[in-house]
Every structure is written in C-alpha cells, then in structure tokens.
C-alpha atoms as a PDB file:
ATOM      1  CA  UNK A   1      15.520 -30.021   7.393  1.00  0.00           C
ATOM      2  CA  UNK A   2      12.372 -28.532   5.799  1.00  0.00           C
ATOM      3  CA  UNK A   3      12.806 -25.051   3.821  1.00  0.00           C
ATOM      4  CA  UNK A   4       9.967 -22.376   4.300  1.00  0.00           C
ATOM      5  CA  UNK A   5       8.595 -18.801   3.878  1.00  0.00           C
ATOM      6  CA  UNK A   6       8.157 -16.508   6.654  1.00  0.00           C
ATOM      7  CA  UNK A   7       4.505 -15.404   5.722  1.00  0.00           C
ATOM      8  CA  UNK A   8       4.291 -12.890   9.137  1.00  0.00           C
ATOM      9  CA  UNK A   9       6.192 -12.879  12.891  1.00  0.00           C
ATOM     10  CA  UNK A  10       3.784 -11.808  15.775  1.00  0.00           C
ATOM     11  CA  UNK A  11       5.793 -11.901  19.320  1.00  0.00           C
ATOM     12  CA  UNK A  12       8.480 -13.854  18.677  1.00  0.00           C
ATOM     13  CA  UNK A  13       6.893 -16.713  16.735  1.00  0.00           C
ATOM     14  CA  UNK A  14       7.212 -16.946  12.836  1.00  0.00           C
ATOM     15  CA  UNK A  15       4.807 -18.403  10.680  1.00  0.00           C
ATOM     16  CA  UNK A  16       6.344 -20.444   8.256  1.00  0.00           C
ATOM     17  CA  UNK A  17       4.884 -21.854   5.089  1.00  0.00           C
ATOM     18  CA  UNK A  18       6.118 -25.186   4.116  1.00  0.00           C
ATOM     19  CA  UNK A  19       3.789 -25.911   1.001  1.00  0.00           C
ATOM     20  CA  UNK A  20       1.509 -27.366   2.923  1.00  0.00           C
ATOM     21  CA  UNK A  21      -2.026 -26.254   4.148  1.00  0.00           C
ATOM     22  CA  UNK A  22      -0.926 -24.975   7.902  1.00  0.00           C
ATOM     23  CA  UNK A  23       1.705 -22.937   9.194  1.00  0.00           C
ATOM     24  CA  UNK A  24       4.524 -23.815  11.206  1.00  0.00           C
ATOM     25  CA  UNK A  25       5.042 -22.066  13.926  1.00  0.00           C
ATOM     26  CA  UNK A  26       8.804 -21.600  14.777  1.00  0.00           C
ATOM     27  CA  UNK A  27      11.231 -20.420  17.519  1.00  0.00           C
ATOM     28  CA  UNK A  28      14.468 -19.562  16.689  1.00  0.00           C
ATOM     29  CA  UNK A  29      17.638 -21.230  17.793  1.00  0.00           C
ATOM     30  CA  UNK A  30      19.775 -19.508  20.003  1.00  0.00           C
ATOM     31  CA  UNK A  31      22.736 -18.687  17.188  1.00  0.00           C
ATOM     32  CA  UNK A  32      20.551 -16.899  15.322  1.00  0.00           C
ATOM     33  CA  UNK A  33      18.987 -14.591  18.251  1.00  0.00           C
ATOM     34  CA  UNK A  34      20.574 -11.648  16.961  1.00  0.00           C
ATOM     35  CA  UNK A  35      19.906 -12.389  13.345  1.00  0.00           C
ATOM     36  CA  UNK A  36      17.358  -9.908  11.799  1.00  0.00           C
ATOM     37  CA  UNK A  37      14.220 -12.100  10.366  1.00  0.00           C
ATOM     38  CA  UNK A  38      11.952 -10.453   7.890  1.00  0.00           C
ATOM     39  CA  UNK A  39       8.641 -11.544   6.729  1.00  0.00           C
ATOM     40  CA  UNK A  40       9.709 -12.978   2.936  1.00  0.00           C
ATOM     41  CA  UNK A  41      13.053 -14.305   4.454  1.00  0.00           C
ATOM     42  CA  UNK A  42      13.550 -17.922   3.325  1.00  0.00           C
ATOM     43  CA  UNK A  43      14.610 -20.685   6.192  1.00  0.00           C
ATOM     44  CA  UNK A  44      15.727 -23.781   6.805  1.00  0.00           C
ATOM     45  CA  UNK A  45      13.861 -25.206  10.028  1.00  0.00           C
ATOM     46  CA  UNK A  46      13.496 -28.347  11.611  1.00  0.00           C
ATOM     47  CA  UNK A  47      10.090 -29.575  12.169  1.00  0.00           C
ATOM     48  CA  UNK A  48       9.048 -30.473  15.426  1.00  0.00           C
ATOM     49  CA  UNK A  49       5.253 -32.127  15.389  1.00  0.00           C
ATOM     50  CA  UNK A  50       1.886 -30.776  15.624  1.00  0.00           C
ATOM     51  CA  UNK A  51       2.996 -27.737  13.143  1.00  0.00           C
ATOM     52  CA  UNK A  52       5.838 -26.931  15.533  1.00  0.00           C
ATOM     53  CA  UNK A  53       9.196 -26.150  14.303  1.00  0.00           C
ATOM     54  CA  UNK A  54      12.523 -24.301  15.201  1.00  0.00           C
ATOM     55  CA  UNK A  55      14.540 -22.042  13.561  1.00  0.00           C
ATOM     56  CA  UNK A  56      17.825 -23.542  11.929  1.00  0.00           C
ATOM     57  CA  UNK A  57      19.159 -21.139   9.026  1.00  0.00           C
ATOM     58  CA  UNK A  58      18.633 -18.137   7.375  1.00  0.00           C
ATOM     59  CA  UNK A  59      18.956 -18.162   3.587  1.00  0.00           C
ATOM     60  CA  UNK A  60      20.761 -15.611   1.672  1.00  0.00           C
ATOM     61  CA  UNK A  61      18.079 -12.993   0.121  1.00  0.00           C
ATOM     62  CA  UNK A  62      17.619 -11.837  -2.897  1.00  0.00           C
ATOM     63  CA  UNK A  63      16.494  -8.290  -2.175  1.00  0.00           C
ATOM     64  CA  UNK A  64      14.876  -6.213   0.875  1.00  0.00           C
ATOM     65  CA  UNK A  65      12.981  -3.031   1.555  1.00  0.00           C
ATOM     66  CA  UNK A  66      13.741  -1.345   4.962  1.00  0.00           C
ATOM     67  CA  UNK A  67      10.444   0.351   5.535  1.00  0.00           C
ATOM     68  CA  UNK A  68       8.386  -1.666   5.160  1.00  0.00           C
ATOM     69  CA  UNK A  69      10.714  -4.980   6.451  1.00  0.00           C
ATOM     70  CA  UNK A  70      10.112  -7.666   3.818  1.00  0.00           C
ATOM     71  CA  UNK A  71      12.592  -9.287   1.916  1.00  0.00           C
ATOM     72  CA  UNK A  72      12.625 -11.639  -1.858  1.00  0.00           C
ATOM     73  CA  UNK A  73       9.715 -10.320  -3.428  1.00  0.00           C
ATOM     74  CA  UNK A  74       9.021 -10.527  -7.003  1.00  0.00           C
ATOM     75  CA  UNK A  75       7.349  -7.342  -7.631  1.00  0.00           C
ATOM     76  CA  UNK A  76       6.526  -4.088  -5.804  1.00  0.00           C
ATOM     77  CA  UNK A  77       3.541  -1.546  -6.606  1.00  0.00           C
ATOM     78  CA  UNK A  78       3.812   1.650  -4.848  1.00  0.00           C
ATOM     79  CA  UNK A  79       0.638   3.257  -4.466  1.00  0.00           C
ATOM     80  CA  UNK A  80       0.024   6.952  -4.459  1.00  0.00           C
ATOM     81  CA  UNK A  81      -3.226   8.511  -4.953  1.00  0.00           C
ATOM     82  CA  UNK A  82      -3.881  10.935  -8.209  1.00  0.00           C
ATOM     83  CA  UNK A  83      -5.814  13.221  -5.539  1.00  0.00           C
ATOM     84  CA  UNK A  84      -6.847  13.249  -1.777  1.00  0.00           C
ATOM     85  CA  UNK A  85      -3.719  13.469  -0.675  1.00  0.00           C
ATOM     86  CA  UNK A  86      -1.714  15.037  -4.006  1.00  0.00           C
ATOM     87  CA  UNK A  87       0.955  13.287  -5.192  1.00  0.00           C
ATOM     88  CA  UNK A  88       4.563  15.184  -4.853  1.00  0.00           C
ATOM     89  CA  UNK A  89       6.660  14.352  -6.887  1.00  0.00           C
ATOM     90  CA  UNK A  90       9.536  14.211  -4.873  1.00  0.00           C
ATOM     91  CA  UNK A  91       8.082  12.377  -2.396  1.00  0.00           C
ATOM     92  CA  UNK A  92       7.485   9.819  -5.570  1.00  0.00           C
ATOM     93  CA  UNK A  93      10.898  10.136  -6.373  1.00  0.00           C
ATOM     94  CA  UNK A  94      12.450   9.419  -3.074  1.00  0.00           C
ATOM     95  CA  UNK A  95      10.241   5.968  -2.961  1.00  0.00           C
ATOM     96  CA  UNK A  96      11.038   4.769  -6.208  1.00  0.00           C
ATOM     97  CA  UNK A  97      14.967   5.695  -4.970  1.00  0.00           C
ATOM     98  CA  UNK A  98      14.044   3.653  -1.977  1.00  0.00           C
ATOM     99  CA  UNK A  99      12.951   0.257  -3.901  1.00  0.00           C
ATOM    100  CA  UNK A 100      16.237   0.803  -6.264  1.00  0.00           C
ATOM    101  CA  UNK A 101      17.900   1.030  -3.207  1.00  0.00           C
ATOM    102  CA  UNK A 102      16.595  -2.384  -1.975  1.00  0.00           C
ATOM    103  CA  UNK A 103      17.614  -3.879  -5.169  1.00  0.00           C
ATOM    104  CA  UNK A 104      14.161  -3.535  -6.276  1.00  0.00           C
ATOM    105  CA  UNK A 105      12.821  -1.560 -10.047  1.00  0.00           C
ATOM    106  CA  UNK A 106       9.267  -0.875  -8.500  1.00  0.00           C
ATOM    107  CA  UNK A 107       5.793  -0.211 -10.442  1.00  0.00           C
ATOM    108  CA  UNK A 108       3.877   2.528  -9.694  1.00  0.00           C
ATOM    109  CA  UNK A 109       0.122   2.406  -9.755  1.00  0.00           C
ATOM    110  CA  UNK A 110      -2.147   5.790  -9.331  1.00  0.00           C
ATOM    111  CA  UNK A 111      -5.122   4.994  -6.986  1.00  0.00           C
ATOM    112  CA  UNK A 112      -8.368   7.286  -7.434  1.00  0.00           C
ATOM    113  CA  UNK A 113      -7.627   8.210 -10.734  1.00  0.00           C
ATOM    114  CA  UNK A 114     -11.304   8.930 -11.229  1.00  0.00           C
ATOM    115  CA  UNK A 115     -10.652  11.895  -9.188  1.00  0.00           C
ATOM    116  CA  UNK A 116      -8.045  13.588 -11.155  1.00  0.00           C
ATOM    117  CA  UNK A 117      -7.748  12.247 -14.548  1.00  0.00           C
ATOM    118  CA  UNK A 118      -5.077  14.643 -15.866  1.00  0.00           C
ATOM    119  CA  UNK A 119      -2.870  14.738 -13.059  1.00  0.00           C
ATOM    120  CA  UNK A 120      -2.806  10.773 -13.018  1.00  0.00           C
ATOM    121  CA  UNK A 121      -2.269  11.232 -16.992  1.00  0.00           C
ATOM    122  CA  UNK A 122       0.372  13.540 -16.110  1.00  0.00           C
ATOM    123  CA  UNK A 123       2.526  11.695 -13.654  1.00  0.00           C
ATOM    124  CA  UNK A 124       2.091   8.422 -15.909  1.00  0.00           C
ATOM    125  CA  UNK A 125       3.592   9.942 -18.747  1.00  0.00           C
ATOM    126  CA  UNK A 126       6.404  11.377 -16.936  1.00  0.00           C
ATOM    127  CA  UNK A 127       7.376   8.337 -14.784  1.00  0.00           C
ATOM    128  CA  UNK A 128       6.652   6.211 -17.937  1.00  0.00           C
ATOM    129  CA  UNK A 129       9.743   7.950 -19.540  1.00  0.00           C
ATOM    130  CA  UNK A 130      11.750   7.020 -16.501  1.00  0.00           C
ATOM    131  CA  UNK A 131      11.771   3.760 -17.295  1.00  0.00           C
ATOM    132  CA  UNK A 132       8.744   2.824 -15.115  1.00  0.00           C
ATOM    133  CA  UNK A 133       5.531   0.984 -15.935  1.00  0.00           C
ATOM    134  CA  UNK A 134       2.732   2.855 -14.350  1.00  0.00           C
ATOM    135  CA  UNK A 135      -0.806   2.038 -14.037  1.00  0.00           C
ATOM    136  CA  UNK A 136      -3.984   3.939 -13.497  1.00  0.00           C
ATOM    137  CA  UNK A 137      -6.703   2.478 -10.863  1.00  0.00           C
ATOM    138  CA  UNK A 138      -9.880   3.260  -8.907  1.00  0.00           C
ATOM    139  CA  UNK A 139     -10.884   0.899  -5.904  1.00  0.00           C
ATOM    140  CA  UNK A 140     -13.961   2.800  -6.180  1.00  0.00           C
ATOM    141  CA  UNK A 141     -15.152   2.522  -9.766  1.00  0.00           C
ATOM    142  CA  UNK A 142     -13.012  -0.703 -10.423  1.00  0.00           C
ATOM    143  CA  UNK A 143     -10.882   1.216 -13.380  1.00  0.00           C
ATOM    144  CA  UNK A 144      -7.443  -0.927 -13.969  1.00  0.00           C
ATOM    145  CA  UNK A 145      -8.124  -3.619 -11.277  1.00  0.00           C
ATOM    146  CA  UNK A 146      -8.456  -6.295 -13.998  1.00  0.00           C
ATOM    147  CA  UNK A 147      -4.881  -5.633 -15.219  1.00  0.00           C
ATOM    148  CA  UNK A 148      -3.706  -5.709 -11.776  1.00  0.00           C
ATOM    149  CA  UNK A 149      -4.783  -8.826 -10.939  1.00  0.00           C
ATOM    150  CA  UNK A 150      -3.348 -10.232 -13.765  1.00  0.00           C
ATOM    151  CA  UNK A 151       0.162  -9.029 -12.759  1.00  0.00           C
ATOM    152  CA  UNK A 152      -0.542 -11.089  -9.652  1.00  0.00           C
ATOM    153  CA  UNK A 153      -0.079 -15.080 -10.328  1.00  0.00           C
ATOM    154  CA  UNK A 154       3.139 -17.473  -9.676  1.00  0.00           C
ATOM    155  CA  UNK A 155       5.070 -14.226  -8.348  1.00  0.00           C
ATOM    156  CA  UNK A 156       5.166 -12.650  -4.529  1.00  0.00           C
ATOM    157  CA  UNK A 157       4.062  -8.941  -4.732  1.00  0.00           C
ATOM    158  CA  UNK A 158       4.277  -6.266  -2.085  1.00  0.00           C
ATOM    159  CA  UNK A 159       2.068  -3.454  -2.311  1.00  0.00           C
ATOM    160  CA  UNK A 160       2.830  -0.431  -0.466  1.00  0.00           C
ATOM    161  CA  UNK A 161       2.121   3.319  -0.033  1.00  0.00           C
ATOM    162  CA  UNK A 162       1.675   6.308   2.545  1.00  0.00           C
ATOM    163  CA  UNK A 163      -1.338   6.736   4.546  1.00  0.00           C
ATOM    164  CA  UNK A 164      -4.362   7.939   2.758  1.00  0.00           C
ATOM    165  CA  UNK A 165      -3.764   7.052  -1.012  1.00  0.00           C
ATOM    166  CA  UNK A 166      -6.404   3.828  -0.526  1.00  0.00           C
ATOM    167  CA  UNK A 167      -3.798   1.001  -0.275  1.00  0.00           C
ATOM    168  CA  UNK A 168      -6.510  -1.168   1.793  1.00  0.00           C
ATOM    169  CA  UNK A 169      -9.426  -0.360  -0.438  1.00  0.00           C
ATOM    170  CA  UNK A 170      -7.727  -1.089  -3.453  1.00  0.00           C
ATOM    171  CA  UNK A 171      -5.952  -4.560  -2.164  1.00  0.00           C
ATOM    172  CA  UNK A 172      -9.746  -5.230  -0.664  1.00  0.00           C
ATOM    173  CA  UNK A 173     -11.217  -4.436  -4.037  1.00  0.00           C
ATOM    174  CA  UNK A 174      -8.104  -7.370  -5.886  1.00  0.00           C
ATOM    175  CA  UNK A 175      -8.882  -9.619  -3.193  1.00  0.00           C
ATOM    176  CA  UNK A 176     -12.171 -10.099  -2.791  1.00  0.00           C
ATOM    177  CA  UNK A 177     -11.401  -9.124   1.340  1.00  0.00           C
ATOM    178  CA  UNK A 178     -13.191  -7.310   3.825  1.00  0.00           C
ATOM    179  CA  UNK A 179     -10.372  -7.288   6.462  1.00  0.00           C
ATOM    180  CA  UNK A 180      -7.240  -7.460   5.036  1.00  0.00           C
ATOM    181  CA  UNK A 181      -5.315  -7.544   8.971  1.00  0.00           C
ATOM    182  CA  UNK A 182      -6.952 -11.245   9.226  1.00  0.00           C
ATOM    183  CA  UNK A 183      -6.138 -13.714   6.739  1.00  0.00           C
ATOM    184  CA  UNK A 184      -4.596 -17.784   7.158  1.00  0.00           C
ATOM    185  CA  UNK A 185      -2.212 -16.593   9.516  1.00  0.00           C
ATOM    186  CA  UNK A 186      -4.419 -14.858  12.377  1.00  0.00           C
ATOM    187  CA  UNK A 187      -7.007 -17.754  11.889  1.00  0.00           C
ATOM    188  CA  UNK A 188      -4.050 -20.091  12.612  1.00  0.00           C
ATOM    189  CA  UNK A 189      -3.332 -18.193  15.837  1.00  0.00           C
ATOM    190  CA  UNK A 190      -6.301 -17.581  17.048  1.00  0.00           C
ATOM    191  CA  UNK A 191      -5.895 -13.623  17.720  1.00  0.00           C
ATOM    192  CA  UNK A 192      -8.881 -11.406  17.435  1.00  0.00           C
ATOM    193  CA  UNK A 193      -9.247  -8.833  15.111  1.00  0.00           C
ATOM    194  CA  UNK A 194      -6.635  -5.824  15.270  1.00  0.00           C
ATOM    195  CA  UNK A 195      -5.031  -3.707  12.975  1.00  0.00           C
ATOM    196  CA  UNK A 196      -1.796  -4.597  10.896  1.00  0.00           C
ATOM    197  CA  UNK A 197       1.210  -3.130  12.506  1.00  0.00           C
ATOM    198  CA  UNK A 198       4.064  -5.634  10.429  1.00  0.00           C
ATOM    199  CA  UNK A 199       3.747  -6.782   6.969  1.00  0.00           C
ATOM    200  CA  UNK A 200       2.141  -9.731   6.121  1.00  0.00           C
ATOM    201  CA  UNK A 201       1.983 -11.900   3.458  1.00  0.00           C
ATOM    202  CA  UNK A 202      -1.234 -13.400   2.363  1.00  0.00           C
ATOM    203  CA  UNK A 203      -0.793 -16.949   0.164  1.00  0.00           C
ATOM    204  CA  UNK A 204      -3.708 -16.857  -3.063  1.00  0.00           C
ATOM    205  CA  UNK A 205      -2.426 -20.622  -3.734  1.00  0.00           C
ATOM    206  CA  UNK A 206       0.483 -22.350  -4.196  1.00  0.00           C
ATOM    207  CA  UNK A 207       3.117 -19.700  -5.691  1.00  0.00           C
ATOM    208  CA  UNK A 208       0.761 -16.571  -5.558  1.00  0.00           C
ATOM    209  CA  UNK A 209       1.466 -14.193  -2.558  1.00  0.00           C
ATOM    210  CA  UNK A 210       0.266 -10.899  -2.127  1.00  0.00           C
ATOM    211  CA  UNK A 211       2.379  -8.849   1.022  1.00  0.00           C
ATOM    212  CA  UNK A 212       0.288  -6.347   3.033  1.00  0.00           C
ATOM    213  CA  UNK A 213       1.969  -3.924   4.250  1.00  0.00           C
ATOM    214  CA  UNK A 214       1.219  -1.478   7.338  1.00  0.00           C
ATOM    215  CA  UNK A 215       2.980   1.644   5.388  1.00  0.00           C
ATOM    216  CA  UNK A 216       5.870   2.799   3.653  1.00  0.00           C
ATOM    217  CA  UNK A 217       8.312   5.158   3.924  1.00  0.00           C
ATOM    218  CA  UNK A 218      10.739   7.134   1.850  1.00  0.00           C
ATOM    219  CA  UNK A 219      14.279   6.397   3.308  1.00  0.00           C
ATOM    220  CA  UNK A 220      16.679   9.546   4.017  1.00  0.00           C
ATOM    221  CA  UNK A 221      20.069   8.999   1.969  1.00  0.00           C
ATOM    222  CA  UNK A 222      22.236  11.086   3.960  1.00  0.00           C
ATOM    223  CA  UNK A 223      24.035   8.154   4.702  1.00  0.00           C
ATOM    224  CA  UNK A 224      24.987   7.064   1.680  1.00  0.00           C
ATOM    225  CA  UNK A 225      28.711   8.650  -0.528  1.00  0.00           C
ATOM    226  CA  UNK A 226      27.394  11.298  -2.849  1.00  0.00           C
ATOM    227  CA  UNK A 227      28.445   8.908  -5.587  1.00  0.00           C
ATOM    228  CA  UNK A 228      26.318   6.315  -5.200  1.00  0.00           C
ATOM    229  CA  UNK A 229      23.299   8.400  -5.524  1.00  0.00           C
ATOM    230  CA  UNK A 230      23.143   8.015  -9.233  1.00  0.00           C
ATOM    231  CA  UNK A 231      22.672   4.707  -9.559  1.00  0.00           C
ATOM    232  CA  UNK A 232      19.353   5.212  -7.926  1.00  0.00           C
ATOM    233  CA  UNK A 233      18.463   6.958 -11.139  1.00  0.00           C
ATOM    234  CA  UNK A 234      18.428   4.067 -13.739  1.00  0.00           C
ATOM    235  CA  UNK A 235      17.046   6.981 -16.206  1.00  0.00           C
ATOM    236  CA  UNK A 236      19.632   9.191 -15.472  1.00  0.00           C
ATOM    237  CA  UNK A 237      22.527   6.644 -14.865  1.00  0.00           C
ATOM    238  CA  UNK A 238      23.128   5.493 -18.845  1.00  0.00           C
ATOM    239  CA  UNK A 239      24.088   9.313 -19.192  1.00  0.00           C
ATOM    240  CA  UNK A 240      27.271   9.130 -16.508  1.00  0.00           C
ATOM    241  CA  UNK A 241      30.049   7.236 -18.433  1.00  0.00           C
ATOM    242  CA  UNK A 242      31.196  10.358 -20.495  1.00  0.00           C
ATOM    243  CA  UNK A 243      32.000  13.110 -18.119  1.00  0.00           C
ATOM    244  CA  UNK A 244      35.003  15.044 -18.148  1.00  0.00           C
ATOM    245  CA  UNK A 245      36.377  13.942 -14.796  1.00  0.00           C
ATOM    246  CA  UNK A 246      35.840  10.451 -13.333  1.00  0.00           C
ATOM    247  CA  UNK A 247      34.869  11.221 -10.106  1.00  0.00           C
ATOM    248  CA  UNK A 248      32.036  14.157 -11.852  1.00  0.00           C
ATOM    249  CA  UNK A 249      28.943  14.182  -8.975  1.00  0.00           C
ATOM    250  CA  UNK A 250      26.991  15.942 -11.907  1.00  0.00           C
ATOM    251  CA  UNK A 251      26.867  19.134 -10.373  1.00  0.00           C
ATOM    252  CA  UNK A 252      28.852  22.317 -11.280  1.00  0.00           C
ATOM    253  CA  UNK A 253      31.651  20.072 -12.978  1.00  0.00           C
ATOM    254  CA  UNK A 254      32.240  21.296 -16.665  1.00  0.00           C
ATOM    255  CA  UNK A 255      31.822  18.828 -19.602  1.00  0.00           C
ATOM    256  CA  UNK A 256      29.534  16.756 -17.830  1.00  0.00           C
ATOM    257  CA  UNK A 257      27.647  14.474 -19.543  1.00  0.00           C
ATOM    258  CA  UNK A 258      24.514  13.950 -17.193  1.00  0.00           C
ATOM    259  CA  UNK A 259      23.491  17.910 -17.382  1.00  0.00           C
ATOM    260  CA  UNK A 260      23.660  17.969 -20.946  1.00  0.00           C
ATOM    261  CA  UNK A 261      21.524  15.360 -21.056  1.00  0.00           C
ATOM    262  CA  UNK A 262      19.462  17.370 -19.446  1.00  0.00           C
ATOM    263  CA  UNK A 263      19.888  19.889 -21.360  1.00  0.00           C
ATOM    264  CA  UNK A 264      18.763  18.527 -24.079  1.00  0.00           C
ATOM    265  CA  UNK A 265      15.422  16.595 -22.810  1.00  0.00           C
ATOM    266  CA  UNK A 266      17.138  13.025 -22.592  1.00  0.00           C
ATOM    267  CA  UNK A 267      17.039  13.120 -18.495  1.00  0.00           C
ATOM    268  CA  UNK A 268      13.591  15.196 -17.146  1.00  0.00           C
ATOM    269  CA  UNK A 269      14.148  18.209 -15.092  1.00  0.00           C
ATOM    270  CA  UNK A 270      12.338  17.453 -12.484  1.00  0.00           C
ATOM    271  CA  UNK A 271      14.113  14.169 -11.807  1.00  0.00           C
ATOM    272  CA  UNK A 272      17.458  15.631 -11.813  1.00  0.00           C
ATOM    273  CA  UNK A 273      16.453  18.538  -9.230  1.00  0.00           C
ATOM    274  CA  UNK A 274      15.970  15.312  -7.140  1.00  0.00           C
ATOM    275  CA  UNK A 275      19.190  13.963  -7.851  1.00  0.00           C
ATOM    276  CA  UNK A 276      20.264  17.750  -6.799  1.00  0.00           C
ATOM    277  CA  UNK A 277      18.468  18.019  -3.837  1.00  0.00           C
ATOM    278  CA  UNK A 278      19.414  15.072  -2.471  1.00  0.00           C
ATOM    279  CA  UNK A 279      23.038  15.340  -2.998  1.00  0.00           C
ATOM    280  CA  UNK A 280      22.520  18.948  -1.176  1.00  0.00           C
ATOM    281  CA  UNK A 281      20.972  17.004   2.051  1.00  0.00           C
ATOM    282  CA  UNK A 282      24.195  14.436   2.061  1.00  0.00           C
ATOM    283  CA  UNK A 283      26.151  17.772   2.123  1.00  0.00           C
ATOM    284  CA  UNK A 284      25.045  19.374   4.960  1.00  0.00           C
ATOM    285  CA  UNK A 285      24.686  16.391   6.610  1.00  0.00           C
ATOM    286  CA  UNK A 286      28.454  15.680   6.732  1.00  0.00           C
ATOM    287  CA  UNK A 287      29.411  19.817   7.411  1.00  0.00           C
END
C-alpha cells in the first residue's frame, strides 16, 4: 500500500498526493463509508493504475480544526483585519480558543494594518503577552509579507479568517496567484472555475503546503464541562494549580489563585472576562 495526503475531496473523490507529480484520485472502501475524511488526513490507499486508487486506511491525526475541516497541519495564521471590519476582541478570543481546542497554539497575523496602525499596535501587544506571536501585514502595500513567507517552507500551514479581513488578497499577494479556488488539483480534474466552498491545500514543492480555506468560524463551547474551559487559556492556565478548592471554576470561589492573578496584571482583564463569559453561556445552556 502507498501512503498519501488528502490535498482536497470534491463529490466523493479525494485527491491524494503520493510525492509524485499527479494526484490520485481515490474512492473509498466500503468499511470506511462512515469514516469522516478531512482534507490533511493521512491514508493508506492502494493504487489502482492511471492515477486511480482506493481508499484502504485512515491514519491516526495529529490535530484538527472543525470549522474549517482540515486536519495535521503544522501551523495556523488566523487572519483578522486591523480595520474594515474591526477586530473584537472576543471574537479573537473565541478563535484562538477554537485552534487550542483542536490541539492547535495558532498565530495571529493583522491584515490592513496600513489602515489602522495603532489599533493593529494595540492588539499585537496585548495578544503578544498571551503567549502569541502576532504579525502585522498589508496585501495592499506588501508590509510583513516577506516574514510571512518565510514562515512558510518544509511545514503545512492553514490560513484562515472571517469574511472581509482580506484572507484571499493577502494569500494572492504570498503566492504569486490570481485565483486561489484553481490550483494542481482543479487542473487535474478538469472543473471550470468556481469559488472555494471546502478547504484546499495547495503543494509549493515537495514538503511546502499552504491550506486555503473557504472561512472560519469561532466554535460555541457550550458543550464542553465548565472545567475544561481553562485550558483553552494557556496564559491564564499556569495560574490554576494554587486555588483554595480543587474543583475552583475561577469565579466567585475565595482564595483563588487565577483572579489574583488578575488582580495583579499577571492574566489581562480582558482575557479573563472571556473566560467569564463563556463559562456564563455553558451555564445557561445546561439550566
């Protein structure tokens, strides 16, 4: 059996990448019909001729984000925009809880910081003492896209953002791409030009891959037991091991160690009226 990359899946067929040149375009066997694929999933197929192949195995993965579907990446940017639309901070927040949640410590770039210098300079300082490497970028002027494309070789990186913060424009501008929806893969099925509903992964050479994705979305952790939430947190979590009681939620429980970090400028505000919030929503969720 041959082992392979699933670069993107378009109606059933996956486009695996076997080190070589082409695709292979693969079915999946019947036992594995119910088995959730993701573009990024590694395989073990058996090739059939002619760049044919079928489905045999699904490897164990190393990490996944939910929204967008794409699993064992290396690296993940999320994108927001300094201005046009305005970052929230929450909303920045909730992603960056989403890749932790994926098993993934994220790096957040600023798109038209040429826009809004001090708010970009603003939110990099503060996510910067999260724990977070931040970067500050312009697809229009070409600000930062030198560094960015040096983050790029040997590794797989997703880059991903809500609409509007210039996610196409900017991977266009690293890429050297005019249509970022039709790369290898659409050439090797012959489909016209459309726009990118699924993520795709775009191979630069032999162990450089860049994932286009068609959006992302923060996740809603209602699901999830209250005490899990912290560990979302990795600049609030080294705070937790001290509290008075063990099973402290860091909320109104007296000698707790997490709000007097807070009190005293180790944890920022602002992130822990996150870690608030969102305990409130798993709350009322569950009354």
């Amino acid at each position: 059996m041959t082992k392979g990359r699933v670069i993107k899946n378009y109606n059933g067929y996956y486009y695996v990448d076997v080190g070589r040149e082409n695709l292979v375009e693969c079915r999946r066997r019947g036992k594995l019909l119910k088995a959730k694929i993701l573009v990024g999933d590694e395989l073990e197929i058996t090739e059939l001729g002619q760049d044919k192949g079928v489905i045999e195995a699904l490897l164990p993965r190393r990490n996944q984000i939910r929204r967008p579907a794409v699993a064992n990446i290396d690296q993940l940017l999320v994108i927001m925009a300094a201005q046009s639309p305005d970052p929230n901070r929450f909303l920045v927040d909730k992603m960056l809880m989403t890749c932790e949640y994926g098993g993934i410590h994220p790096t957040l770039c600023f798109n038209k910081c040429d826009l809004d210098r001090d708010t970009a300079e603003a939110y990099k300082a503060f996510y910067e003492r999260c724990g977070y490497d931040v970067y500050l970028v312009s697809a229009k002027t070409g600000e930062g896209l030198d560094t960015l494309r040096a983050l790029l070789p040997h590794r797989m990186t997703a880059f991903a953002g809500p609409s509007g913060v210039g996610k196409s424009s900017l991977l266009s501008q690293l890429l050297g791409r005019k249509d970022l929806s039709v790369g290898a893969v659409s050439e090797k099925i012959k489909r016209g030009r459309h726009t990118t509903r699924h993520s795709e992964i775009m191979r630069l050479d032999s162990d450089t891959y860049v994932v286009d994705t068609p959006g992302f979305s923060a996740l809603d952790f209602e699901h999830l037991d209250p005490r899990e939430v912290l560990r979302l947190f990795p600049d609030m979590l080294p705070y937790s091991g001290g509290c008075k009681f063990s099973s402290c939620l860091h909320l109104s429980e007296p000698e707790c160690t997490v709000k007097q970090a807070v009190a005293d400028g180790h944890i920022q505000a602002e992130r822990y009226d996150t870690y608030c919030k969102i305990l409130t929503s798993i709350a009322e969720r569950k009354r």
